[in-house]
Protein backbone atom coordinates (compact mmCIF):
# COMPACT_ATOMS: atom_id res chain seq x y z
CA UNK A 1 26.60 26.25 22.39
CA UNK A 2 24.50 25.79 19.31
CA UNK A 3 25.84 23.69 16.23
CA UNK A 4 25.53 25.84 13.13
CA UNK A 5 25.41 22.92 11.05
CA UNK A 6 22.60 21.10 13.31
CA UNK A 7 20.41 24.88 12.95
CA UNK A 8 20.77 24.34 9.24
CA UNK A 9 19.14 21.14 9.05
CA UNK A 10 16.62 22.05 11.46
CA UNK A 11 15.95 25.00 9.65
CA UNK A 12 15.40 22.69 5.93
CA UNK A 13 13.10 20.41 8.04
CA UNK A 14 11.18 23.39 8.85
CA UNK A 15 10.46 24.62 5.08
CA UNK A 16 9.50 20.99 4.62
CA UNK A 17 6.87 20.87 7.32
CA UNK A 18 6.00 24.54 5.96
CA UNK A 19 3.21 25.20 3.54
CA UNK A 20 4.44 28.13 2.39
CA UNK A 21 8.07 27.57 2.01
CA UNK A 22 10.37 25.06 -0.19
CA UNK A 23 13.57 24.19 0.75
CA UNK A 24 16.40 23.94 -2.11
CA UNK A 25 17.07 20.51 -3.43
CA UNK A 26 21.23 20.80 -2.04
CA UNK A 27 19.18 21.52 1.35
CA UNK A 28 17.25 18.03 1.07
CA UNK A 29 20.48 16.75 -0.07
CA UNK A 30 21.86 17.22 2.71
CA UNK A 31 19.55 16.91 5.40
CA UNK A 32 18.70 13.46 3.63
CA UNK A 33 22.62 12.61 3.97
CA UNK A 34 22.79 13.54 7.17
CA UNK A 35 19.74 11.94 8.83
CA UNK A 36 20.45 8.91 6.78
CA UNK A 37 23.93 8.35 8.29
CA UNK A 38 23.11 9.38 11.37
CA UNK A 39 20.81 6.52 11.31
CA UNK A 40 22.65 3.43 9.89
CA UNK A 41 25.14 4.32 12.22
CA UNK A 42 23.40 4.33 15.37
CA UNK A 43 23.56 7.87 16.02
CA UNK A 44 19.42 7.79 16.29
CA UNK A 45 19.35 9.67 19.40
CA UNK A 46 20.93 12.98 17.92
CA UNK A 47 18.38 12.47 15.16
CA UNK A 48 15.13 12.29 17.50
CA UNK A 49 16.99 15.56 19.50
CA UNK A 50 16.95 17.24 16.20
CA UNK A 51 13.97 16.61 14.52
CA UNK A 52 11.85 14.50 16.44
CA UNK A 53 12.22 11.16 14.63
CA UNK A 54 15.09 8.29 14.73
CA UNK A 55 14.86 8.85 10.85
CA UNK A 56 13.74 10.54 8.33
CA UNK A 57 12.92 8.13 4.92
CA UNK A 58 11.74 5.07 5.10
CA UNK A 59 13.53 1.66 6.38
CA UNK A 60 12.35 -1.86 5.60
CA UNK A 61 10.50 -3.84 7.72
CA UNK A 62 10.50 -8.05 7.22
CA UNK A 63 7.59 -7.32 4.97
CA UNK A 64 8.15 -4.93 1.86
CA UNK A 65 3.93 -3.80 2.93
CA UNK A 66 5.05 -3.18 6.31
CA UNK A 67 7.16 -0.59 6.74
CA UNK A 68 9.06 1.44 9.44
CA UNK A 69 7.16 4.62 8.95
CA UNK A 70 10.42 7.55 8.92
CA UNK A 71 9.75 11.14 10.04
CA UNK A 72 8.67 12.32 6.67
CA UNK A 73 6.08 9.82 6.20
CA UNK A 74 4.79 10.12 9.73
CA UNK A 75 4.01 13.94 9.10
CA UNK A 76 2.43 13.06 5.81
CA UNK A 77 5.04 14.42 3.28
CA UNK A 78 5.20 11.01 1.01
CA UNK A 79 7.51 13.05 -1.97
CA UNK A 80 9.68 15.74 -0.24
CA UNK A 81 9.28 18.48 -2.64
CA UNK A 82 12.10 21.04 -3.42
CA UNK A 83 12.42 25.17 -5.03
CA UNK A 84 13.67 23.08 -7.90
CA UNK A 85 10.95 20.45 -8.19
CA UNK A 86 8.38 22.77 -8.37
CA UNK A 87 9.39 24.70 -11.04
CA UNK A 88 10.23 22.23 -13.02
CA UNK A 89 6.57 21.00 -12.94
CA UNK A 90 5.38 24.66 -13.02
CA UNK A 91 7.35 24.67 -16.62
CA UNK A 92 5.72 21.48 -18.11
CA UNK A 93 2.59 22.16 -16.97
CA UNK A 94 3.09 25.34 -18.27
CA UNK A 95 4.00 24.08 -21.82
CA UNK A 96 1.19 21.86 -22.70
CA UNK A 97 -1.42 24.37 -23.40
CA UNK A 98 -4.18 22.81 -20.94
CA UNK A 99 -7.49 24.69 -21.64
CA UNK A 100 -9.70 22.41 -19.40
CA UNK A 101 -9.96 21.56 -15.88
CA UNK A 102 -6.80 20.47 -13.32
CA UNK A 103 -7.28 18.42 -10.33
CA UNK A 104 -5.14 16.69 -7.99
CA UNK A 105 -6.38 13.97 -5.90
CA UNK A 106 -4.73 12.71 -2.92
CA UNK A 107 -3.77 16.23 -2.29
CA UNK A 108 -2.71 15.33 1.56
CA UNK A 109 -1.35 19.07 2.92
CA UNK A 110 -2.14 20.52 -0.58
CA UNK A 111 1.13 21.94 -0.35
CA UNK A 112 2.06 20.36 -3.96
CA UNK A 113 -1.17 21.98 -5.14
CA UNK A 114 -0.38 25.48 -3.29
CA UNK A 115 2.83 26.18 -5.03
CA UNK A 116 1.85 24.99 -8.22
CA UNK A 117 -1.52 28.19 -8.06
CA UNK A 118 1.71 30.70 -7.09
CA UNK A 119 2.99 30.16 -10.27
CA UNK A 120 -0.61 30.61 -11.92
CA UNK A 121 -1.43 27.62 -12.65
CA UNK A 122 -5.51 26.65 -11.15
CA UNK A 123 -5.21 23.26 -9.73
CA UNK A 124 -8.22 21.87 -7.54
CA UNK A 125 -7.32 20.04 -4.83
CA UNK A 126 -8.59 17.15 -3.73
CA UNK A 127 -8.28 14.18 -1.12
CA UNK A 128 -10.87 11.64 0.28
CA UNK A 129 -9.37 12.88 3.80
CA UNK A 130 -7.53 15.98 3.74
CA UNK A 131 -4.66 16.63 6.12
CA UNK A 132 -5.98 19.38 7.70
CA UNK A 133 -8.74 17.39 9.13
CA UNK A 134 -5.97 14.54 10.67
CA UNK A 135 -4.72 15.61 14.02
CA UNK A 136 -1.01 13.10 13.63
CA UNK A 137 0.87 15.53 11.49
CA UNK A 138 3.14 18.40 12.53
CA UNK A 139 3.25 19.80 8.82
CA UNK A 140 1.06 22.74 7.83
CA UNK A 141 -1.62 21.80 5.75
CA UNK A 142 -4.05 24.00 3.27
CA UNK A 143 -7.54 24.54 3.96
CA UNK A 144 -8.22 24.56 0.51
CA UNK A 145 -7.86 21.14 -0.59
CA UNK A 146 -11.62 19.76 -1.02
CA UNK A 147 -12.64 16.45 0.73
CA UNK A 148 -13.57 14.68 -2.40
CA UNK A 149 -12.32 11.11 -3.29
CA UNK A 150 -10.93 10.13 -6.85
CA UNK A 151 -14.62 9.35 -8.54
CA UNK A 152 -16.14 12.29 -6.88
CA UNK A 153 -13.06 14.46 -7.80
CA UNK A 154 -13.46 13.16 -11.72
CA UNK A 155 -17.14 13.63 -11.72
CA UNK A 156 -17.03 17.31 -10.35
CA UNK A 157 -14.23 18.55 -12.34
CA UNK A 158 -14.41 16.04 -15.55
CA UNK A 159 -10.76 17.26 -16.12
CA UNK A 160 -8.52 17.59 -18.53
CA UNK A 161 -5.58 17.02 -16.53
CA UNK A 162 -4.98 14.94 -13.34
CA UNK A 163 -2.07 15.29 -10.99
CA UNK A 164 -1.49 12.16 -8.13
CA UNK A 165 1.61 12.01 -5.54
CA UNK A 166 1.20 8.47 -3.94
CA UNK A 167 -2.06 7.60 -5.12
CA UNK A 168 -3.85 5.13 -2.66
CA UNK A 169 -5.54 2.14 -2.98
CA UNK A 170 -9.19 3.71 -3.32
CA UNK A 171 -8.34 6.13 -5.95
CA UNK A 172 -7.64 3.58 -8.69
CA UNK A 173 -5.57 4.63 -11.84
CA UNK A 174 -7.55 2.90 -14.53
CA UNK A 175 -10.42 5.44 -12.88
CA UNK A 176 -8.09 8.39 -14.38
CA UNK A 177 -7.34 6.65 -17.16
CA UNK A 178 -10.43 5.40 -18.64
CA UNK A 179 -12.30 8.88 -17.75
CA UNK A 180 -12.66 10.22 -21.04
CA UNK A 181 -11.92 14.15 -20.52
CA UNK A 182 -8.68 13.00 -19.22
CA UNK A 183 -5.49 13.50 -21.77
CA UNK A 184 -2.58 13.98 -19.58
CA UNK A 185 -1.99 12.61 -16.60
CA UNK A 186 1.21 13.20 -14.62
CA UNK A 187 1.87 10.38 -11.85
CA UNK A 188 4.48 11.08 -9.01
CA UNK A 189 4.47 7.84 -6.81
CA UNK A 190 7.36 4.74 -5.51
CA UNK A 191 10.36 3.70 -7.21
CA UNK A 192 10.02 0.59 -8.36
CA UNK A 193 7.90 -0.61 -11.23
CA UNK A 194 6.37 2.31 -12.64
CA UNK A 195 3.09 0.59 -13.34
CA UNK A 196 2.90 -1.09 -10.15
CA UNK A 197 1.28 0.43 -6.73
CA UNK A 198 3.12 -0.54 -3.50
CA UNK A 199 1.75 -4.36 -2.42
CA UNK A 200 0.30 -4.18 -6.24
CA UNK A 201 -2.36 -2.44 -5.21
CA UNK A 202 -3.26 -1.65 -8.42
CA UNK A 203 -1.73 -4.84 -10.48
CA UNK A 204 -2.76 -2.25 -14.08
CA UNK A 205 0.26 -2.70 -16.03
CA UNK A 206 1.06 -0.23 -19.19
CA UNK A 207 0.08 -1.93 -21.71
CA UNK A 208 -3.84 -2.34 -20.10
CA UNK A 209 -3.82 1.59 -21.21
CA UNK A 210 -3.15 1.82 -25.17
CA UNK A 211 -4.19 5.00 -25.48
CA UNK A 212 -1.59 6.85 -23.62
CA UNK A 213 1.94 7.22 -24.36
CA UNK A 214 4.14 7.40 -21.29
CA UNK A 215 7.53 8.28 -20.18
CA UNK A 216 9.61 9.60 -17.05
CA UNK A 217 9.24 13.31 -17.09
CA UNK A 218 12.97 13.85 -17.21
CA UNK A 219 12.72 17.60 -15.84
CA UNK A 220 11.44 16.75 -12.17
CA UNK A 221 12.25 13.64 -11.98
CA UNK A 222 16.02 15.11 -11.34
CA UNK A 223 14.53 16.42 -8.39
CA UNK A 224 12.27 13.98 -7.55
CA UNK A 225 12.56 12.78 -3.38
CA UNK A 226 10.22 9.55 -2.71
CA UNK A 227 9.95 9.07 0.85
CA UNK A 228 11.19 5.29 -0.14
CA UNK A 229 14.19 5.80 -2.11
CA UNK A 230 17.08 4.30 -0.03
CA UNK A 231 14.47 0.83 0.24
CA UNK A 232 16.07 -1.07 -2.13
CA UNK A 233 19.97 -0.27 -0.98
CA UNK A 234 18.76 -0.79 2.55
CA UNK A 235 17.18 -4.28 1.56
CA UNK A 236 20.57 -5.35 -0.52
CA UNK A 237 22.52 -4.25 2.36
CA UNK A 238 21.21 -6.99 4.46
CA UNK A 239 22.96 -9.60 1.92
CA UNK A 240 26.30 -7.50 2.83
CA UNK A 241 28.94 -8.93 5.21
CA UNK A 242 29.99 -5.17 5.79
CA UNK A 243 26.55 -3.39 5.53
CA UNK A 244 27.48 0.07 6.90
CA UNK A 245 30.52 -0.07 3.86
CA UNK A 246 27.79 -1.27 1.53
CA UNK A 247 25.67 1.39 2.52
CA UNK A 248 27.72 4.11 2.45
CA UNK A 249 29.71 3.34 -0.98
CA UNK A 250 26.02 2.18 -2.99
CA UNK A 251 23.92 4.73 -1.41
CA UNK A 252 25.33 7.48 1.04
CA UNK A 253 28.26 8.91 -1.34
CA UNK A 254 26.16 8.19 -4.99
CA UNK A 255 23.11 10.11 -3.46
CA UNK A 256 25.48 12.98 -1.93
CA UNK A 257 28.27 13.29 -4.59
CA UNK A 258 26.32 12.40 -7.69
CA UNK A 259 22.98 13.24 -6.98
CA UNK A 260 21.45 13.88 -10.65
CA UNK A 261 22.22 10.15 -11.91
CA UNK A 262 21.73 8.61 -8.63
CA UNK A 263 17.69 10.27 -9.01
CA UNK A 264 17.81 9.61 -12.42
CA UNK A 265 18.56 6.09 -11.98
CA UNK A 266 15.05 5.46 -9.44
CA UNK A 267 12.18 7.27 -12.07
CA UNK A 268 9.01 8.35 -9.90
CA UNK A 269 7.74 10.91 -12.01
CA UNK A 270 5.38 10.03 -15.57
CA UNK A 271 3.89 11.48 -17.80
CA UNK A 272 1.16 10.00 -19.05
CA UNK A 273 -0.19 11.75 -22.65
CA UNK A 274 -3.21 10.84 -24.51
CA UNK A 275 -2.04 9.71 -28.24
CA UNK A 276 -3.53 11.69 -30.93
């Protein structure tokens, strides 16, 4: 006999792997919840039965630039993106009167991208390698994202606004930042230090960029779902003589019962606006 709560997550995962459907953010809420405990307490099997993966998000390896890839990750989805997320980017991008070009690079699926043209809005999208042309993701991907990296994206389009999720190692922020068309820049990426790239990649710290004011965009940022959000409970866990407890009263019941401060306490959304 089926499990009608086990069909409900399956059915989230599915919008998340779709390119043309967004799960609610109570959905990721609780497929996140559920996965999560699943996992920390052993219950892995029943996770891999239901969705293919021992886990979902990301768990730390012994080196904070090697880690455990979780299901999301492996399928390419680096920021699990929500009804709610959306249109709360739709709504500030919406409200800041951009008259010139709008790229994204490191589009992946251009799924970010896809949602954001439903609401009218004419991104480009763009990625060195898009994810249509990998053949280790079960996710639907968008033919339309354009195989251009961040310099060729930034020559083409000389745009007025950039949009990154995750930007790698070869894009290079100061690139975005020190093209001259550029005046707002909104970066989705890592909790952590906002200025920072995972393993520094990028070691460009705020105040390398006077030019630009910047500030956690508060609207999707409430919504916001980094692939490596439970990293730094996991990691403070291991100090823990009674990890699962740990786990479950620092991370599990926050994220689940208080949700809004728990993803407003771990910014990985900024805006980044060109002073006048």
């Amino acid at each position: 006999m089926s499990n009608p709560d086990h069909e409900y997550y399956q059915k989230t995962l599915e919008k998340v792997r779709a390119l043309d459907k967004l799960p609610t953010h109570r959905e990721l809420t609780d497929l996140i919840y559920f996965s999560g405990t699943n996992y920390f307490e052993g219950k892995t099997g029943l996770n891999k039965q239901l969705f293919g993966h021992t886990g979902l998000m990301e768990t730390p390896g012994e080196f904070y630039c090697a880690l455990p890839l979780g299901g999301f990750m492996d399928e390419w989805v680096l920021n699990v993106l929500s009804a709610e997320f959306i249109d709360a980017l739709v709504n500030s991008i919406l409200g800041m009167g951009i008259r010139g070009n709008l790229v994204e690079i490191g589009a992946g699926t251009g799924k970010l991208s896809y949602w954001l043209r439903q609401y009218g809005i004419p991104i480009h999208a763009t990625d060195k390698t898009p994810a249509y042309k990998r053949k280790d993701s079960n996710s639907d991907s968008s033919k339309e994202v354009e195989e251009l990296d961040c310099l060729e994206a930034l020559d083409r389009y000389d745009p007025e606004f950039v949009l990154t999720s995750w930007l790698d190692s070869d894009a290079g922020q100061k690139n975005i930042i020190d093209r001259r068309s550029v005046r707002t820049y909104i970066e989705i990426g890592l909790i952590g230090d906002q200025f920072k790239f995972l393993c520094d990649r990028s070691g460009e710290d705020s105040d390398r960029f006077p030019d630009f004011d910047v500030r956690v965009l508060e609207s999707a940022q409430r919504y916001s779902l980094p692939v490596n959000l439970f990293i730094p409970y996991i990691r403070k866990s291991y100090q823990s003589e009674n990890r699962g407890l740990t786990l479950l009263n620092e991370l599990f019941i926050p994220f689940k019962e208080d949700n809004e401060a728990f993803m407003m306490r771990h910014p990985s959304v900024h805006l980044w606006t060109l002073k006048e």
